[in-house]
N, C-alpha and C. Protein backbone atom coordinates (compact mmCIF):
# COMPACT_ATOMS: atom_id res chain seq x y z
N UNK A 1 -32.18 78.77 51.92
CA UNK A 1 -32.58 78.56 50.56
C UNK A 1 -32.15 77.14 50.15
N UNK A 2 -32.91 76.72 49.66
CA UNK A 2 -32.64 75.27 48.88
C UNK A 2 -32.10 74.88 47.85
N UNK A 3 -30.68 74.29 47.62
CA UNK A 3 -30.38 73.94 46.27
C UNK A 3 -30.73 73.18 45.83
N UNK A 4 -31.24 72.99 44.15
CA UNK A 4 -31.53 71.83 43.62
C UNK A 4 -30.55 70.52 43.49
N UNK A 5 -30.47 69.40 43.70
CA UNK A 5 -29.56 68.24 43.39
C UNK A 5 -28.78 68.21 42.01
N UNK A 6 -27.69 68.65 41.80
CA UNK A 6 -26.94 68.35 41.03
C UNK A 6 -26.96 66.91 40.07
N UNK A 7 -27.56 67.03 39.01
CA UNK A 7 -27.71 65.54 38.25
C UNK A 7 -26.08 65.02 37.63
N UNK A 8 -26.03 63.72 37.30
CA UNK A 8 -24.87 63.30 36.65
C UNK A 8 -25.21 63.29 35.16
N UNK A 9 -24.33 64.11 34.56
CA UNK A 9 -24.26 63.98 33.26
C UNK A 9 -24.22 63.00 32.10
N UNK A 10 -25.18 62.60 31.52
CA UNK A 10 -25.35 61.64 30.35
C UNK A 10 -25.03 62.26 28.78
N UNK A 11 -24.33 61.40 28.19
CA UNK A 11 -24.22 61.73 27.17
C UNK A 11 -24.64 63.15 26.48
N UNK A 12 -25.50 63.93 26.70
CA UNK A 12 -26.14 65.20 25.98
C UNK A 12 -26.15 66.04 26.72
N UNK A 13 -26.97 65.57 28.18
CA UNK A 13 -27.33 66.09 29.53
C UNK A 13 -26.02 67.34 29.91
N UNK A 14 -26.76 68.69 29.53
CA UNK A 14 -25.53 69.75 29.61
C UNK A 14 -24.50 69.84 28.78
N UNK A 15 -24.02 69.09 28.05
CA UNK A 15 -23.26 69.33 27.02
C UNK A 15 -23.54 70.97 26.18
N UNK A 16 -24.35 71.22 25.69
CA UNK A 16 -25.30 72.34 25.07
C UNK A 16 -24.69 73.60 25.80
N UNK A 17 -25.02 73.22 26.81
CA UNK A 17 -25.10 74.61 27.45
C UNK A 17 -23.36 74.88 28.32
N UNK A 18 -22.55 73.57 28.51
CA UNK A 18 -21.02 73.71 28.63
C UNK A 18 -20.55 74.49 27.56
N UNK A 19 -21.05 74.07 26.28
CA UNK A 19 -20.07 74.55 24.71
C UNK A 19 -20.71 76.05 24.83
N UNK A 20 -22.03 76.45 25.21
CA UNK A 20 -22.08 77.71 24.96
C UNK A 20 -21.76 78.28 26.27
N UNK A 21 -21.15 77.89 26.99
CA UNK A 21 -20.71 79.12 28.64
C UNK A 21 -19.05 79.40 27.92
N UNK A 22 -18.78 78.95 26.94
CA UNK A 22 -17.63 79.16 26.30
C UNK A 22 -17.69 80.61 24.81
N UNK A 23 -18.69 80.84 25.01
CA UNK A 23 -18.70 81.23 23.44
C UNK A 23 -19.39 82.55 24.07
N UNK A 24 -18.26 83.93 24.31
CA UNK A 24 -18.75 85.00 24.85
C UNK A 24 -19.49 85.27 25.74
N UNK A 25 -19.42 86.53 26.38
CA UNK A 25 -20.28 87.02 27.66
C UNK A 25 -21.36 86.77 27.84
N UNK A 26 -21.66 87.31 26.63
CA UNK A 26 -23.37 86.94 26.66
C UNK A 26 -23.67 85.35 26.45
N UNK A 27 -22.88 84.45 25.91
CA UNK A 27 -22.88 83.20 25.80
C UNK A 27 -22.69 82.38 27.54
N UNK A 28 -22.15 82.87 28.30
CA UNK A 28 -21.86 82.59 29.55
C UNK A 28 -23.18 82.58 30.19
N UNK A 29 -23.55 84.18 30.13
CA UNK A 29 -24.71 84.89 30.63
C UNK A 29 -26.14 83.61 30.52
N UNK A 30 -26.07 83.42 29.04
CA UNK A 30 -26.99 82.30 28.46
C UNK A 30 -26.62 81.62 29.46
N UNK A 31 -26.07 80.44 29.92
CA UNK A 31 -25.44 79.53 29.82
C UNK A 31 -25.86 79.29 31.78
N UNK A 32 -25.34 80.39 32.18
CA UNK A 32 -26.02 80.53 33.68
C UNK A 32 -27.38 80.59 33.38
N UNK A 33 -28.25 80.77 33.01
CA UNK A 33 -29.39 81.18 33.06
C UNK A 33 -30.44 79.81 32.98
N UNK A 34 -29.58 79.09 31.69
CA UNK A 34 -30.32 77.72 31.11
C UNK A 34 -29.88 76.69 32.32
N UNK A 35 -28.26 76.99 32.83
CA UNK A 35 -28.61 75.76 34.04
C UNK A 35 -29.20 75.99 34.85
N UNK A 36 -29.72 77.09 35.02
CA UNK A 36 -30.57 77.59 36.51
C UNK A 36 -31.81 76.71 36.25
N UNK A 37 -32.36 76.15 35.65
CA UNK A 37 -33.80 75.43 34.99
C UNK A 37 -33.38 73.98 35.60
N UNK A 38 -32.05 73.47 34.83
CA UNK A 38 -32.16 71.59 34.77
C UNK A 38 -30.82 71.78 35.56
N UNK A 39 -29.91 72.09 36.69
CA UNK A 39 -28.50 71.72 37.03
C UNK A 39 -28.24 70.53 36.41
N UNK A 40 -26.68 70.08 36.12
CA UNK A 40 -26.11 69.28 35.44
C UNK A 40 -24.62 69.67 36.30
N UNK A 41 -24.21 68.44 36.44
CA UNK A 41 -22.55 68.88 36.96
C UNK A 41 -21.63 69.07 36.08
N UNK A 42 -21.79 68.78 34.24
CA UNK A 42 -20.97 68.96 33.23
C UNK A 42 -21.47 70.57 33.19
N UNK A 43 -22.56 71.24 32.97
CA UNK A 43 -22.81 72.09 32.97
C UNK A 43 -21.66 73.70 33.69
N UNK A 44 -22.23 72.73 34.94
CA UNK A 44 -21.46 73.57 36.10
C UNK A 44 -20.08 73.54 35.82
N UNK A 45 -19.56 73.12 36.09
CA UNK A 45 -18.01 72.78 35.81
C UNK A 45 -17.61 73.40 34.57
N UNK A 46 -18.01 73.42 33.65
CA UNK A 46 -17.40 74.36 32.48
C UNK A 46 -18.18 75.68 32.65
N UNK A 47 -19.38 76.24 32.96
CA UNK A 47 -19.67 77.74 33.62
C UNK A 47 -18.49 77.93 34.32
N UNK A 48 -17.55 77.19 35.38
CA UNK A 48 -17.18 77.56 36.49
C UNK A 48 -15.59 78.11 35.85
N UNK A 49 -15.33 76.88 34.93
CA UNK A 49 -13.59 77.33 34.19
C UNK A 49 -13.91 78.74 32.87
N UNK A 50 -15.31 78.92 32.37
CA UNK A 50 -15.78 80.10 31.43
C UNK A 50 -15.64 80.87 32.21
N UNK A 51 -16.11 81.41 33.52
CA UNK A 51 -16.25 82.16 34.47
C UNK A 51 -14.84 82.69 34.79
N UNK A 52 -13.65 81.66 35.29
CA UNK A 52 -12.67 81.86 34.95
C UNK A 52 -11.67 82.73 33.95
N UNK A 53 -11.95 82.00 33.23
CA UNK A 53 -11.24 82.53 31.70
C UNK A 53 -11.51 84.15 32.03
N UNK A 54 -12.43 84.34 31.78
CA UNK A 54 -13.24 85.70 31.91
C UNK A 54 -12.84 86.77 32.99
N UNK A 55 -12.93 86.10 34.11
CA UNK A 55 -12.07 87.05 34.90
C UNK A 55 -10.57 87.36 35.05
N UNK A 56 -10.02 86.35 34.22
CA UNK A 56 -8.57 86.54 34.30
C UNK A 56 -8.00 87.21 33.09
N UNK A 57 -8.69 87.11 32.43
CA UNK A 57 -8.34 88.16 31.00
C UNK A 57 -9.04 89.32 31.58
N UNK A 58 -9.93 89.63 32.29
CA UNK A 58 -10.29 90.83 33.02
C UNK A 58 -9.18 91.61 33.37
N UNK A 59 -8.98 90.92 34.78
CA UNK A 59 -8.02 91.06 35.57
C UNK A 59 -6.65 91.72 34.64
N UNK A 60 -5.98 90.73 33.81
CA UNK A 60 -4.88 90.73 33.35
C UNK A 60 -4.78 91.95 32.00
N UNK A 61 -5.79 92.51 31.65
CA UNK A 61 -6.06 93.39 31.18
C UNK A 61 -5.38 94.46 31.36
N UNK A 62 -5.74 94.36 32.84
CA UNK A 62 -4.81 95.59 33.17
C UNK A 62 -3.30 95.71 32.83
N UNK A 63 -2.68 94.71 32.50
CA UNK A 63 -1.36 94.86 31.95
C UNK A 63 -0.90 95.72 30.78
N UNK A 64 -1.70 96.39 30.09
CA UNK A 64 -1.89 96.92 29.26
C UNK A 64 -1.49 98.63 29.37
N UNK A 65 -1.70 98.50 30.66
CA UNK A 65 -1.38 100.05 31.43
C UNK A 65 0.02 100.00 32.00
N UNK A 66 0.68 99.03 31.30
CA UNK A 66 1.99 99.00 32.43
C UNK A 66 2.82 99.29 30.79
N UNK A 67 3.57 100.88 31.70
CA UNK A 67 4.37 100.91 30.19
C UNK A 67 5.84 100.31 29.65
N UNK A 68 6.09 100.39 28.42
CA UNK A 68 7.11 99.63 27.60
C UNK A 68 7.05 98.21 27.54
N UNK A 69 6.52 97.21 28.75
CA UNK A 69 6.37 96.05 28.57
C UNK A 69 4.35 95.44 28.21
N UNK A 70 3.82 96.58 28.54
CA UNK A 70 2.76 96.48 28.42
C UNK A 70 1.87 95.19 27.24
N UNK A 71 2.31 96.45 25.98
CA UNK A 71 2.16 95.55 25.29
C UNK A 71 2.35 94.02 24.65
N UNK A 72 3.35 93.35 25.05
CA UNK A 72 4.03 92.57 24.69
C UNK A 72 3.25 91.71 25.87
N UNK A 73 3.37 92.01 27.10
CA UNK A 73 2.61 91.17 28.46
C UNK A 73 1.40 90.85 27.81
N UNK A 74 0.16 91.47 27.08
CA UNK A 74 -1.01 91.79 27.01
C UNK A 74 -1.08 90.47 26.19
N UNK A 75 -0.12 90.93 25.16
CA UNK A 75 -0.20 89.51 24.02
C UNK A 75 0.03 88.40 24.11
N UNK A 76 0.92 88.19 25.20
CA UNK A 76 0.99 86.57 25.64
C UNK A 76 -0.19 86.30 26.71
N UNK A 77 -0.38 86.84 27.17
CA UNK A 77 -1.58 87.06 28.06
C UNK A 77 -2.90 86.39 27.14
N UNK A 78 -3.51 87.16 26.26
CA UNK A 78 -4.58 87.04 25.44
C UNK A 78 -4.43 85.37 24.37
N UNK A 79 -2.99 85.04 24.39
CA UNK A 79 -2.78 84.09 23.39
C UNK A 79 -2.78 82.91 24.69
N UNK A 80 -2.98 83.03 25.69
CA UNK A 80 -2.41 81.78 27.15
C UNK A 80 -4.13 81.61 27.32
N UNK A 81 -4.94 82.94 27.37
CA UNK A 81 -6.24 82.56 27.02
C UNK A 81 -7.28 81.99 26.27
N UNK A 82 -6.74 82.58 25.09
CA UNK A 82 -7.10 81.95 24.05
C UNK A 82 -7.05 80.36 23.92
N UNK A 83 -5.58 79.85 24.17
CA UNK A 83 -5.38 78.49 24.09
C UNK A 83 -6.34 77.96 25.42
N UNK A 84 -6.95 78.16 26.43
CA UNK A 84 -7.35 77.70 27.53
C UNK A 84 -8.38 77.67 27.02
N UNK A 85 -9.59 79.40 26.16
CA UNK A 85 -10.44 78.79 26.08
C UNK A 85 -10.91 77.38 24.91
N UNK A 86 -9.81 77.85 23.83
CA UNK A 86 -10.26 76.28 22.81
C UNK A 86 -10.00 74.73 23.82
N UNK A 87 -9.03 74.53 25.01
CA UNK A 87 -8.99 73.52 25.72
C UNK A 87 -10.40 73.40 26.60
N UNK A 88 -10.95 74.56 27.13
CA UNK A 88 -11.65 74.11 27.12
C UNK A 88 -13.23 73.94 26.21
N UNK A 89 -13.15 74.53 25.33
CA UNK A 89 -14.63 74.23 24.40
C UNK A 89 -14.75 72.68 23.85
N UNK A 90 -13.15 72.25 24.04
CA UNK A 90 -12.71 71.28 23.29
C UNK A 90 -13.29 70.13 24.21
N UNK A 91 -12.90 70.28 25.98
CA UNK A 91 -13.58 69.72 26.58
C UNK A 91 -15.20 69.51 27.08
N UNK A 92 -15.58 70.42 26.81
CA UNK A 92 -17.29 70.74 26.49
C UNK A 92 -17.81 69.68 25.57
N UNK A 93 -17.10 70.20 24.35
CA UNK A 93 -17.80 69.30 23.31
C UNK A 93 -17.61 67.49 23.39
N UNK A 94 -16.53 67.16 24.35
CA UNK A 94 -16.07 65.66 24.21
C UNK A 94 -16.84 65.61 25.92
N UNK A 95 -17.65 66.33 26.06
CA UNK A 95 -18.61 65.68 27.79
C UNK A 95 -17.99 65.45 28.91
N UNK A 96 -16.67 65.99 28.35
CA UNK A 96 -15.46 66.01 30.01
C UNK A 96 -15.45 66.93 30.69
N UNK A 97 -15.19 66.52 32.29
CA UNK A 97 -14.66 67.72 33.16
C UNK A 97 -13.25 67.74 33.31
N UNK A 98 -12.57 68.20 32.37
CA UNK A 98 -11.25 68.25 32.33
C UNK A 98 -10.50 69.50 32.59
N UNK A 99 -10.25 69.67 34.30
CA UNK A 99 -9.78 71.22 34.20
C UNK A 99 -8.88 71.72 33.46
N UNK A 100 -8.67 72.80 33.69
CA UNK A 100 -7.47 73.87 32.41
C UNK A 100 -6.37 73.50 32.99
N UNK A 101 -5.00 73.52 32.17
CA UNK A 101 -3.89 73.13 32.88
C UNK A 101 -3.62 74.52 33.75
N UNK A 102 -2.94 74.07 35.04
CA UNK A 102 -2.20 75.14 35.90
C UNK A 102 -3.52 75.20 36.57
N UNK A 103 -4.42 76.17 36.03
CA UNK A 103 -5.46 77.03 37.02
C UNK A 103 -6.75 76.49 37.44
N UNK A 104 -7.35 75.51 36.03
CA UNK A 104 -8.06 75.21 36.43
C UNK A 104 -9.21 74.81 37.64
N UNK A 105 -8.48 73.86 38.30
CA UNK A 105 -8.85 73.46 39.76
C UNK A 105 -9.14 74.46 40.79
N UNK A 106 -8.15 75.53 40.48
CA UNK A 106 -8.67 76.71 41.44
C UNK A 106 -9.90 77.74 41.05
N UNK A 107 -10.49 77.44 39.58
CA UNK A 107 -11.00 78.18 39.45
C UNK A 107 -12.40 77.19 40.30
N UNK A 108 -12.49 76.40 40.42
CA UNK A 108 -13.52 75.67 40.66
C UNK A 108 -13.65 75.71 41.95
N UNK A 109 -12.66 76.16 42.51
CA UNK A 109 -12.45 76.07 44.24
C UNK A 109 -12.98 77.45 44.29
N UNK A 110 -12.90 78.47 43.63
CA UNK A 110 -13.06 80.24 43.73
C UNK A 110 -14.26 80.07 43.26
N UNK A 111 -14.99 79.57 42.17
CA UNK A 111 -16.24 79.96 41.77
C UNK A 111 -17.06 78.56 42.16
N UNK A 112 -17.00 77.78 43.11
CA UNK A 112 -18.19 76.95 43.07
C UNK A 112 -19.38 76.63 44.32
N UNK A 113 -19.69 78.15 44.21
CA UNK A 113 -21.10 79.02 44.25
C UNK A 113 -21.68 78.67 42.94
N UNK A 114 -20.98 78.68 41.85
CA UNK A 114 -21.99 78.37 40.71
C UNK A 114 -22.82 77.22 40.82
């Protein structure tokens, strides 16, 4: 199968569709769908750290089932996310590929099939 050539991002070029792979599931969902049309490497790269986010609040979810500390895990958990995803929407909107601190880079190494 043939991949299309990855374009370099200009000023606008994917921006759109970085800020919305940030903004819920179904915003992700969008977000894969619209780069499947024009690839963009700003594009990709923030699908790839949204994609992220997403599975690790998945994942970490499960902490929630772990009792007496459960709760308390869950909440720093959800607030370590939270701050990652405004770092990155923040980077979306300013046209950077600026991975997440700590994880970032690996998420790009794990998801870039996208």
């Amino acid at each position: 199968m043939e991949r299309t050539p990855i374009q370099k991002a200009t000023s606008n070029d994917g921006k759109t569709i970085a800020i919305i792979s940030y903004l819920t599931i179904i915003g992700l969902v969008a977000a894969i769908i619209m780069n499947n049309k024009e690839k963009t490497a700003l594009a990709q790269f923030h699908i790839r750290q949204s994609i992220g986010i997403s599975v690790t609040g998945m994942a970490l979810g499960l902490l929630r089932f772990v009792p007496g500390i459960g709760g308390i895990a869950i909440s720093i958990v959800g607030l370590l996310l939270l701050i990652a995803l405004i770092l990155g929407l923040m980077s979306a909107f300013s046209g950077e590929q600026k991975p997440l601190p700590f994880i970032g880079e690996k998420y790009q190494e794990w998801f870039n099939m996208i």
